[in-house]
Protein backbone atom coordinates (compact mmCIF):
# COMPACT_ATOMS: atom_id res chain seq x y z
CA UNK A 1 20.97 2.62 2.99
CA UNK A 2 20.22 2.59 6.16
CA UNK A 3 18.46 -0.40 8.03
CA UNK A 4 16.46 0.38 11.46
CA UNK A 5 15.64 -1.08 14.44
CA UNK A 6 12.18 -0.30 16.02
CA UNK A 7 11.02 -1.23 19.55
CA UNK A 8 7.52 -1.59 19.73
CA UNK A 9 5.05 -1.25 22.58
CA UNK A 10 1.55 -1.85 23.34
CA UNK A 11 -0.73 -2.96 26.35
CA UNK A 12 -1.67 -6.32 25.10
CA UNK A 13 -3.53 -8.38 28.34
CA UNK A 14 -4.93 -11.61 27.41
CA UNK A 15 -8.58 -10.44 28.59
CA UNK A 16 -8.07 -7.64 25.55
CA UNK A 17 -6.43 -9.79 23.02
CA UNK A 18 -9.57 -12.05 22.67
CA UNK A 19 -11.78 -9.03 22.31
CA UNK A 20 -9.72 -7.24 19.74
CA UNK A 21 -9.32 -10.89 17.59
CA UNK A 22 -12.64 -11.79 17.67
CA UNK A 23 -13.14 -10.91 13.57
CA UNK A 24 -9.42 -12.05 13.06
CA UNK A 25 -8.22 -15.08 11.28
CA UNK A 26 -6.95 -18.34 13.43
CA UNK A 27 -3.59 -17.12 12.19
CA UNK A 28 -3.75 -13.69 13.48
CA UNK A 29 -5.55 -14.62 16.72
CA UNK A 30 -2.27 -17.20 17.54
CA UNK A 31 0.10 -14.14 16.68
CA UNK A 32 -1.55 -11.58 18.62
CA UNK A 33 -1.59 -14.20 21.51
CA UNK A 34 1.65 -14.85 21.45
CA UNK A 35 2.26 -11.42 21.06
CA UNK A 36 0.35 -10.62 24.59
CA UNK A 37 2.25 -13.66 26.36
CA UNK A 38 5.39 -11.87 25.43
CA UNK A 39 5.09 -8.78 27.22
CA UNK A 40 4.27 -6.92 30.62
CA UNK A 41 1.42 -4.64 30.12
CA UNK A 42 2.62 -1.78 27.99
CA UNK A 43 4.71 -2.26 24.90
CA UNK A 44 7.80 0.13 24.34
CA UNK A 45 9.99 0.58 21.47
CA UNK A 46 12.91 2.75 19.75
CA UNK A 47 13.21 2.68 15.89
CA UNK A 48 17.30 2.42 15.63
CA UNK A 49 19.39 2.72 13.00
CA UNK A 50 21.15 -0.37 11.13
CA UNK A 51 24.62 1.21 11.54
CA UNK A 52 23.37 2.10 15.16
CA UNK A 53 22.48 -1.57 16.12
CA UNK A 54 25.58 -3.01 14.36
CA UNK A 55 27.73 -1.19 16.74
CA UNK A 56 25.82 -1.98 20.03
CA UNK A 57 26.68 -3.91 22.66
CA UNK A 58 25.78 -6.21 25.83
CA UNK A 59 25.94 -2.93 27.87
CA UNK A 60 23.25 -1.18 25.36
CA UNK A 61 21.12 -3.84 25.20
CA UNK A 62 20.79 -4.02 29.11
CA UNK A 63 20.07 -0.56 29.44
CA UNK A 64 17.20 -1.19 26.68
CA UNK A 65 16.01 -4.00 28.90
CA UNK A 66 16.27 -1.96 32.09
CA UNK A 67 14.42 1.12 30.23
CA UNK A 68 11.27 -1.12 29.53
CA UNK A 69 12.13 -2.43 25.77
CA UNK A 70 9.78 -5.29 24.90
CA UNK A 71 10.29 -5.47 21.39
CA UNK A 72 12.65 -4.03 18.33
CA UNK A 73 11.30 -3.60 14.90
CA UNK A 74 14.79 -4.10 12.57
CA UNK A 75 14.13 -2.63 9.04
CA UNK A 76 16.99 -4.17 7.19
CA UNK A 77 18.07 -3.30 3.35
CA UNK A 78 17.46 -4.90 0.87
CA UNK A 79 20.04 -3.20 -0.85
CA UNK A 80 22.83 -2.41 0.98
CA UNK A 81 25.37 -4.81 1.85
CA UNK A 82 26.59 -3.80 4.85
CA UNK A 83 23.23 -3.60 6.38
CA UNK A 84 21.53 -6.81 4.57
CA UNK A 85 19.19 -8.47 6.61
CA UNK A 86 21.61 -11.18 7.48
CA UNK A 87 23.56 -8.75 9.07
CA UNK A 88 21.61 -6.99 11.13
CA UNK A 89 19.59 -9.62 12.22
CA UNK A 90 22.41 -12.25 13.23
CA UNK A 91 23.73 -9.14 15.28
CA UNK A 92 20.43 -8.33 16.84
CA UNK A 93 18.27 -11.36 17.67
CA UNK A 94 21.05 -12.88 20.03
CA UNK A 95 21.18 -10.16 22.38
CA UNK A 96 17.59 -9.65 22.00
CA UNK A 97 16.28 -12.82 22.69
CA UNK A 98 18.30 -13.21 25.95
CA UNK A 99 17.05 -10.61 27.27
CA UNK A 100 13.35 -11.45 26.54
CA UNK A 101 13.34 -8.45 24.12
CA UNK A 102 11.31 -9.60 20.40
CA UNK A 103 12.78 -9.03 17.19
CA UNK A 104 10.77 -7.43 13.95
CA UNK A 105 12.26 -7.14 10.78
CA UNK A 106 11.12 -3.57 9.80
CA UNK A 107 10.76 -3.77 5.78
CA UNK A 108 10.68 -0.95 3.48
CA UNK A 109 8.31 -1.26 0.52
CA UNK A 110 7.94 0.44 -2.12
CA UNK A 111 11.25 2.59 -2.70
CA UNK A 112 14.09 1.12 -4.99
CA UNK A 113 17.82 0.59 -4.38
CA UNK A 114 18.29 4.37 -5.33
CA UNK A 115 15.33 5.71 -2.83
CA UNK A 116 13.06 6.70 -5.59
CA UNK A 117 9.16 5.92 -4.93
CA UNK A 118 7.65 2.54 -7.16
CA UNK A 119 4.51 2.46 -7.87
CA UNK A 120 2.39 0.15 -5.94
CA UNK A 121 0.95 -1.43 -8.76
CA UNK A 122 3.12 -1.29 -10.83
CA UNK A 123 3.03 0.69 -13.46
CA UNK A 124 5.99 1.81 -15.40
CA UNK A 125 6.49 3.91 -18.40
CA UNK A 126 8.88 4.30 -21.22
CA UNK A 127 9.73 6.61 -24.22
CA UNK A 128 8.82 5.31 -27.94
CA UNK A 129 9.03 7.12 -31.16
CA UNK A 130 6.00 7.39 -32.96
CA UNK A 131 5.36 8.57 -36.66
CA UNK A 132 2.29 10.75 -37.65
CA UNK A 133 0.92 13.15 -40.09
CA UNK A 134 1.74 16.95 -39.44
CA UNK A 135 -1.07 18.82 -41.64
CA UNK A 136 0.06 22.28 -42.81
CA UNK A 137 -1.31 24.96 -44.84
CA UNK A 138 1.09 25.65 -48.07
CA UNK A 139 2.36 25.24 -51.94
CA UNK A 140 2.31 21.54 -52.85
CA UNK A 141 2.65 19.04 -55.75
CA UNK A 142 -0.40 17.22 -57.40
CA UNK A 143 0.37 14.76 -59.62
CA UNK A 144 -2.07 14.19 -62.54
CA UNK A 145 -1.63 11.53 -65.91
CA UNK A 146 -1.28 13.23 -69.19
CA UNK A 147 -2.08 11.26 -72.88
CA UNK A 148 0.78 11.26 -74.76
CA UNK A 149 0.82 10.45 -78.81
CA UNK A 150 3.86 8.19 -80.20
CA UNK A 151 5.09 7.74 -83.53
CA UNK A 152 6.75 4.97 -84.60
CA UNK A 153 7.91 4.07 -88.47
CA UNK A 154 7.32 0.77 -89.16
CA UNK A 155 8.76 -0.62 -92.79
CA UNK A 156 6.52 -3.35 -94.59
CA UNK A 157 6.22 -5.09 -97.96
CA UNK A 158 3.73 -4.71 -100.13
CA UNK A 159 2.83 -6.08 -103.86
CA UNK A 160 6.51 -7.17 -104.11
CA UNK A 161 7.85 -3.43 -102.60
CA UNK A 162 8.72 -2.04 -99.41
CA UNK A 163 6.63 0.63 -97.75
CA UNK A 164 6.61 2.71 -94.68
CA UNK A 165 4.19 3.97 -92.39
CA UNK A 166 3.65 4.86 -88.88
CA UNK A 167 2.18 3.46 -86.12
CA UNK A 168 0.55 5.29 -83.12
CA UNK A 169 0.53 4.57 -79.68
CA UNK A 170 -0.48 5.92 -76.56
CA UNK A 171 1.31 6.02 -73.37
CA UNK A 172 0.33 8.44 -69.57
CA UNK A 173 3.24 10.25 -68.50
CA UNK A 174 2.78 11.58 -64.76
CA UNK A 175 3.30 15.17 -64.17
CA UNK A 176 3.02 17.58 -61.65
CA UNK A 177 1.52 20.89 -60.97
CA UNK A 178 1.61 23.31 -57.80
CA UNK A 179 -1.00 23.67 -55.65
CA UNK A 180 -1.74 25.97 -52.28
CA UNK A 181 -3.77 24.37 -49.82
CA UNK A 182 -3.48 21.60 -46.82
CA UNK A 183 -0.98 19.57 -46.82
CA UNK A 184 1.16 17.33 -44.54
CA UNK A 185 4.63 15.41 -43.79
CA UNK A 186 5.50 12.77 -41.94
CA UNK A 187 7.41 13.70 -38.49
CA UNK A 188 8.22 12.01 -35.46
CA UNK A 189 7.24 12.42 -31.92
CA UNK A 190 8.15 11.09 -28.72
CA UNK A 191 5.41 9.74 -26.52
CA UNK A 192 5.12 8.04 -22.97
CA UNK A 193 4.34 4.78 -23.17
CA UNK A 194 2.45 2.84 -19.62
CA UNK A 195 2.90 -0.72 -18.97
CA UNK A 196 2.26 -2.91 -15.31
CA UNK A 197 4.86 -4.79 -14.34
CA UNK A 198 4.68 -6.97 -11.32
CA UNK A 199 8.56 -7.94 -10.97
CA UNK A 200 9.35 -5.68 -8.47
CA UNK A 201 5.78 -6.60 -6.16
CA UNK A 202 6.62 -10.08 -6.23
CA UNK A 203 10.66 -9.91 -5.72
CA UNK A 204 9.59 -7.61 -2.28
CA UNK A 205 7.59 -10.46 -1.48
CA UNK A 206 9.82 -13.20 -2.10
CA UNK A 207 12.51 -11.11 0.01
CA UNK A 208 10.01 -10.95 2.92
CA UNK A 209 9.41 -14.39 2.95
CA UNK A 210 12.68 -14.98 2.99
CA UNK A 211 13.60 -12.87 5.82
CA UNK A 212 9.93 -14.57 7.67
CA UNK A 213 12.24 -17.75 7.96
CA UNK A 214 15.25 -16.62 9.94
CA UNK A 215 13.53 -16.68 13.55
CA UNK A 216 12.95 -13.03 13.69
CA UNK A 217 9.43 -12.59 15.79
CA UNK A 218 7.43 -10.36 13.56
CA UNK A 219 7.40 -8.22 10.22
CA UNK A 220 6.99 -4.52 10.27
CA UNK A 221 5.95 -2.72 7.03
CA UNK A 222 7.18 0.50 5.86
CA UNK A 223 6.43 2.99 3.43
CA UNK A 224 3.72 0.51 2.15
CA UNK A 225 2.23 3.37 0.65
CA UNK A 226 2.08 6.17 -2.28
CA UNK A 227 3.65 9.16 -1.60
CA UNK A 228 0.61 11.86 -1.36
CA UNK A 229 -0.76 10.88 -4.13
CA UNK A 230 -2.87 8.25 -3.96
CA UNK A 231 -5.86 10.33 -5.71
CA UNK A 232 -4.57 10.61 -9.31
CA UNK A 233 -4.50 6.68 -9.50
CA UNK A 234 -7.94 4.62 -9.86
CA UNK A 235 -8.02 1.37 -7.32
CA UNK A 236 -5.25 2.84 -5.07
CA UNK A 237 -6.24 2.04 -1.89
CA UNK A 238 -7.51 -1.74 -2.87
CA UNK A 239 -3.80 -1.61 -3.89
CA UNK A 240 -2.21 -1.07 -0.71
CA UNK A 241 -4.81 -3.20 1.24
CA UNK A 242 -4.35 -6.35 -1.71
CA UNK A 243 -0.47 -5.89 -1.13
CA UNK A 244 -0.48 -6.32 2.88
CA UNK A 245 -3.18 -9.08 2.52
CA UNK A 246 -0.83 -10.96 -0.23
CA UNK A 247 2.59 -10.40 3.02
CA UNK A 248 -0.25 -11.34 5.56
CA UNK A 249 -0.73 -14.46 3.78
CA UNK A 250 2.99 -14.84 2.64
CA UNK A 251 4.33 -14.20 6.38
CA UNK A 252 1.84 -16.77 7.62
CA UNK A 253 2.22 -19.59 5.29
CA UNK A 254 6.18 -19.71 6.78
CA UNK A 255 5.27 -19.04 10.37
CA UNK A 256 1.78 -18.50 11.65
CA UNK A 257 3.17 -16.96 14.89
CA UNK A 258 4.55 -14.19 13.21
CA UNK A 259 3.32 -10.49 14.29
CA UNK A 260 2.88 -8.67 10.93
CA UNK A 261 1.98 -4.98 11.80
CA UNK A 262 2.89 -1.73 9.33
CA UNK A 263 3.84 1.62 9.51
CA UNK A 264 1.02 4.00 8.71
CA UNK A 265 0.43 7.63 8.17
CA UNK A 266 -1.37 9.18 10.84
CA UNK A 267 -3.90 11.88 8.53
CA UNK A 268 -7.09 10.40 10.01
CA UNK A 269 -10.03 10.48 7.19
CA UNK A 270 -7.94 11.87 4.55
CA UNK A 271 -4.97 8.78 4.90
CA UNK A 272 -6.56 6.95 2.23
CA UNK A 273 -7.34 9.50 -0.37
CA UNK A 274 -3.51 10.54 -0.11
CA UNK A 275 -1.49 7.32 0.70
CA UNK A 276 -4.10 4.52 -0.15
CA UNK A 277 -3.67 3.58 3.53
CA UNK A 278 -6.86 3.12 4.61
CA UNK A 279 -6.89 1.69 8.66
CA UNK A 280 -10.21 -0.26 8.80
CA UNK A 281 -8.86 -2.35 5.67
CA UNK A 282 -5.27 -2.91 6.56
CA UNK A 283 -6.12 -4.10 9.95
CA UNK A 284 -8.12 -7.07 8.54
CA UNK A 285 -4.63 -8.27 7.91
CA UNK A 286 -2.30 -7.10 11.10
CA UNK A 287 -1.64 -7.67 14.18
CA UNK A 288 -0.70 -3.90 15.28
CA UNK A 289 -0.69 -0.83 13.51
CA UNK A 290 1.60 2.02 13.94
CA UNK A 291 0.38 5.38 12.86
CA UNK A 292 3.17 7.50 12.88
CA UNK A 293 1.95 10.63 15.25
CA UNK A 294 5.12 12.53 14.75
CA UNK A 295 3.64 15.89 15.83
CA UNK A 296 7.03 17.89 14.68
CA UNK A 297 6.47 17.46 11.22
CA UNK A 298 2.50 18.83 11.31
CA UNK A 299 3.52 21.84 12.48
CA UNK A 300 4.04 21.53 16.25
CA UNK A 301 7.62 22.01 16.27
CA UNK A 302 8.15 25.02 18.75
CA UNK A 303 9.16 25.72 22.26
CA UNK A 304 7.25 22.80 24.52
CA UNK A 305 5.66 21.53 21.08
CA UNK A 306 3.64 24.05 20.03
CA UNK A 307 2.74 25.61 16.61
CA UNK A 308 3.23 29.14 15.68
CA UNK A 309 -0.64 30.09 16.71
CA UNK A 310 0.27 28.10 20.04
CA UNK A 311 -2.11 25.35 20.03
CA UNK A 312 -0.71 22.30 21.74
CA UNK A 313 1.14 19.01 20.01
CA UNK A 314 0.37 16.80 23.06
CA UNK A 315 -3.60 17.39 22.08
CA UNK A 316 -3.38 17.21 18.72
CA UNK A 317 -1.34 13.40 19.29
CA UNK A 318 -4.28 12.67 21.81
CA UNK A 319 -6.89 13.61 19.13
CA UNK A 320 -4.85 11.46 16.53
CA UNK A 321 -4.80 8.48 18.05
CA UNK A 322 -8.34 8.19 19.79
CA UNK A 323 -9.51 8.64 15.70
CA UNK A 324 -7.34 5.47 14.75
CA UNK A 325 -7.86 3.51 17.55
CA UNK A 326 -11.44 4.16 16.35
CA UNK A 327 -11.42 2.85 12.79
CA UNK A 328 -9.01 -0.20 13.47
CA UNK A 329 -11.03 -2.41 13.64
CA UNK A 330 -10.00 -3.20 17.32
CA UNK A 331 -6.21 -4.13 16.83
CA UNK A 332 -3.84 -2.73 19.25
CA UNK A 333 -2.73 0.92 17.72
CA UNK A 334 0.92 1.80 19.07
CA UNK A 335 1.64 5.49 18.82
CA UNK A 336 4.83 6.33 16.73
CA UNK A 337 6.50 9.51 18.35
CA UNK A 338 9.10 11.56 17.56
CA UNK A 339 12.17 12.27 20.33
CA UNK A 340 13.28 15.18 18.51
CA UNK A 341 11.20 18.51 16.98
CA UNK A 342 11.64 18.19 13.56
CA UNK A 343 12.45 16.41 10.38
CA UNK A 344 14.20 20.07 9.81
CA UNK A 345 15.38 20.17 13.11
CA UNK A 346 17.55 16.97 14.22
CA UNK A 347 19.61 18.07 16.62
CA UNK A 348 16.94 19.73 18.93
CA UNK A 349 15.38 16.68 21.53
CA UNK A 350 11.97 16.92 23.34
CA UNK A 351 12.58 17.64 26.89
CA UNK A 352 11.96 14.44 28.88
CA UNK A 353 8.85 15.64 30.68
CA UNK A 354 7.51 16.87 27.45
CA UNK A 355 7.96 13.62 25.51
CA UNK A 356 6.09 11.71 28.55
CA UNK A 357 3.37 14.09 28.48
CA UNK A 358 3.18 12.93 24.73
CA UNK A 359 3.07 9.26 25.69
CA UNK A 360 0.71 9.63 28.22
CA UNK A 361 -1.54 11.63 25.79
CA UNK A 362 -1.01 8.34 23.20
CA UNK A 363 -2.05 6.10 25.87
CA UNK A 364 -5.10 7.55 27.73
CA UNK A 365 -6.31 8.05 24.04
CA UNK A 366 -6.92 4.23 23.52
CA UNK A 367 -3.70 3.51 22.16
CA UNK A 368 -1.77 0.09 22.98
CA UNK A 369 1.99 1.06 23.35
CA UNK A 370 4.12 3.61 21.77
CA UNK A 371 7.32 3.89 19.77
CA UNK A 372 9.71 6.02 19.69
CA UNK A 373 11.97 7.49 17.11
CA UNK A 374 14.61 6.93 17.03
CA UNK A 375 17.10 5.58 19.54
CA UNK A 376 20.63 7.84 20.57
CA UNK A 377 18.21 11.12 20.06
CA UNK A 378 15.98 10.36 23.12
CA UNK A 379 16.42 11.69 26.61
CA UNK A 380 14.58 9.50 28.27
CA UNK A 381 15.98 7.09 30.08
CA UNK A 382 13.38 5.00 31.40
CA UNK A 383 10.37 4.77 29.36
CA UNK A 384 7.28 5.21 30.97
């Protein structure tokens, strides 16, 4: 697996940070503070691969800081070995932190070792064998008693002589008789079988904690969400929302400076019926939120980031954002953008001037900073 490194952004002023933690716990209000002390005006980031970061150097870490890098985001695996938290974030926090550049640990939620989805709350199932009654229509046997007579000689004396006579008893002997009509057997059958289990909730928060106490600066949520389809389960978005409230509280208890923002889709009114992600409840419990505007994947992947009817990607990221920064509740919104066309289409990068347009659009919309996925498939070299 592969761990990543985001660099966040945001314009954070002190004037703004009071206003937007007004409804905010004491917790949150200290984070966010700290989190505008830390930074110039905008805030700027990169998501970055584990392997990626492993392999950089002093050299790429000044050209981070001379691009306008406040902050990385480092989603590290729980799973993988070679890109364990430890790792990454022994590798990452001392270059970092001397160039005044704040570490995240970027977490991902609710996908197991093998990168299938787990259900948010937890339920499971299993296959059991269960016996029943299979009714058919046929020839069958009834069994019914029948009387039967015995005879038994029995010798006795009488008057000085010996005499016979017999004796009679009765005994039911069961017989049967065939019989059409409705019937049945016993078969087997294999049914699915649903149980909660909270094991793997409570280990991802454990492992969260844990990686709270290693002086990283913040924790970054990922895929804390369902996987479209949020609908066909009852309580799903209480789900999500209890689950970053229960980290919120986790993440505090270690260090109440710690920025705690997640990773959210960026579907507007329709993000909670399919993920459970719903903006105005989340934010209650971060410090930042991150929709992930990636304008490639809805569509707008053609020439200068249009869609096949031509209407424009830059607009449809302006109208994204200005509808989150909306129902946020006032937290800072950073604008995740992509640096490339595609999910299908890697190797094609967004023209310089075209991916500024994009963060321009982001930020006259409201939102707070921007970051940028992913670093090594970006062509800009100074962020704007």
């Amino acid at each position: 697996m592969l761990c990543f490194v985001v660099i966040s952004v945001g314009t954070v002023s002190a004037d703004n940070v009071t206003n937007v933690t007004q409804n905010n716990s004491l917790n949150q209000t200290q984070s966010v503070n700290q989190l505008a002390e830390t930074k110039n005006t905008t805030v700027r980031g990169y998501w970055i691969r584990g392997d990626t970061a492993l392999g950089m150097n002093s050299s790429n870490w000044d050209e981070l800081q001379k691009g306008g890098v406040t902050d990385v985001f480092v989603s590290c695996s729980r799973y993988s070995a070679s890109y364990s938290y430890d790792k990454v974030l022994a590798a990452v926090i001392p270059y970092a932190h001397a160039r005044g550049i704040n570490v995240h640990a970027w977490i991902t939620c609710f996908k197991d070792a093998s990168g299938n989805w787990v259900d948010p709350q937890g339920l499971k199932s299993s296959k059991v064998s269960v016996k029943y009654k299979y009714w058919y229509k046929g020839w069958y046997k009834v069994a019914y008693k029948v009387k039967v007579k015995h005879y038994t000689k029995v010798k006795y004396k009488y008057l000085g002589k010996w005499r016979t006579k017999y004796k009679v008893t009765y005994s039911y002997v069961t017989k049967y008789k065939w019989k059409k009509g409705w019937t049945y057997k016993w078969l087997y059958q294999t049914k699915t079988v649903y149980n909660y289990d909270s094991s793997f909730n409570n280990g991802l928060v454990n492992y969260i904690a844990t990686v709270a106490k290693t002086g990283v600066d913040g924790i970054h949520l990922d895929y804390v969400r369902y996987p479209g389809t949020a609908y066909k389960y009852s309580g799903a978005t209480s789900t999500i929302t209890s689950f970053v409230a229960r980290v919120h509280n986790t993440v505090k208890a270690v260090n109440s400076n710690i920025i705690l923002s997640a990773a959210v889709m960026p579907e507007g009114s329709s993000n909670s019926y399919y993920y459970g992600q719903d903006y105005s409840q989340m934010s209650r419990y971060l410090d930042f939120i991150v929709p992930m505007i990636y304008k490639g994947n809805y569509g707008y992947s053609h020439t200068n980031g249009t869609s096949t009817t031509g209407a424009s990607g830059t607009a449809w990221i302006a109208s994204k954002t200005a509808w989150i920064v909306q129902h946020s509740n006032g937290i800072p919104v950073l604008a995740g953008l992509q640096t490339y066309r595609s999910d299908t289409n890697w190797s094609s990068l967004v023209p310089a001037d075209e991916l500024t347009g994009d963060i321009k659009a982001a930020m006259t919309s409201g939102a707070s900073g921007y970051m940028l996925f992913r670093y090594g498939l970006s062509l800009l070299k100074v962020l704007p």
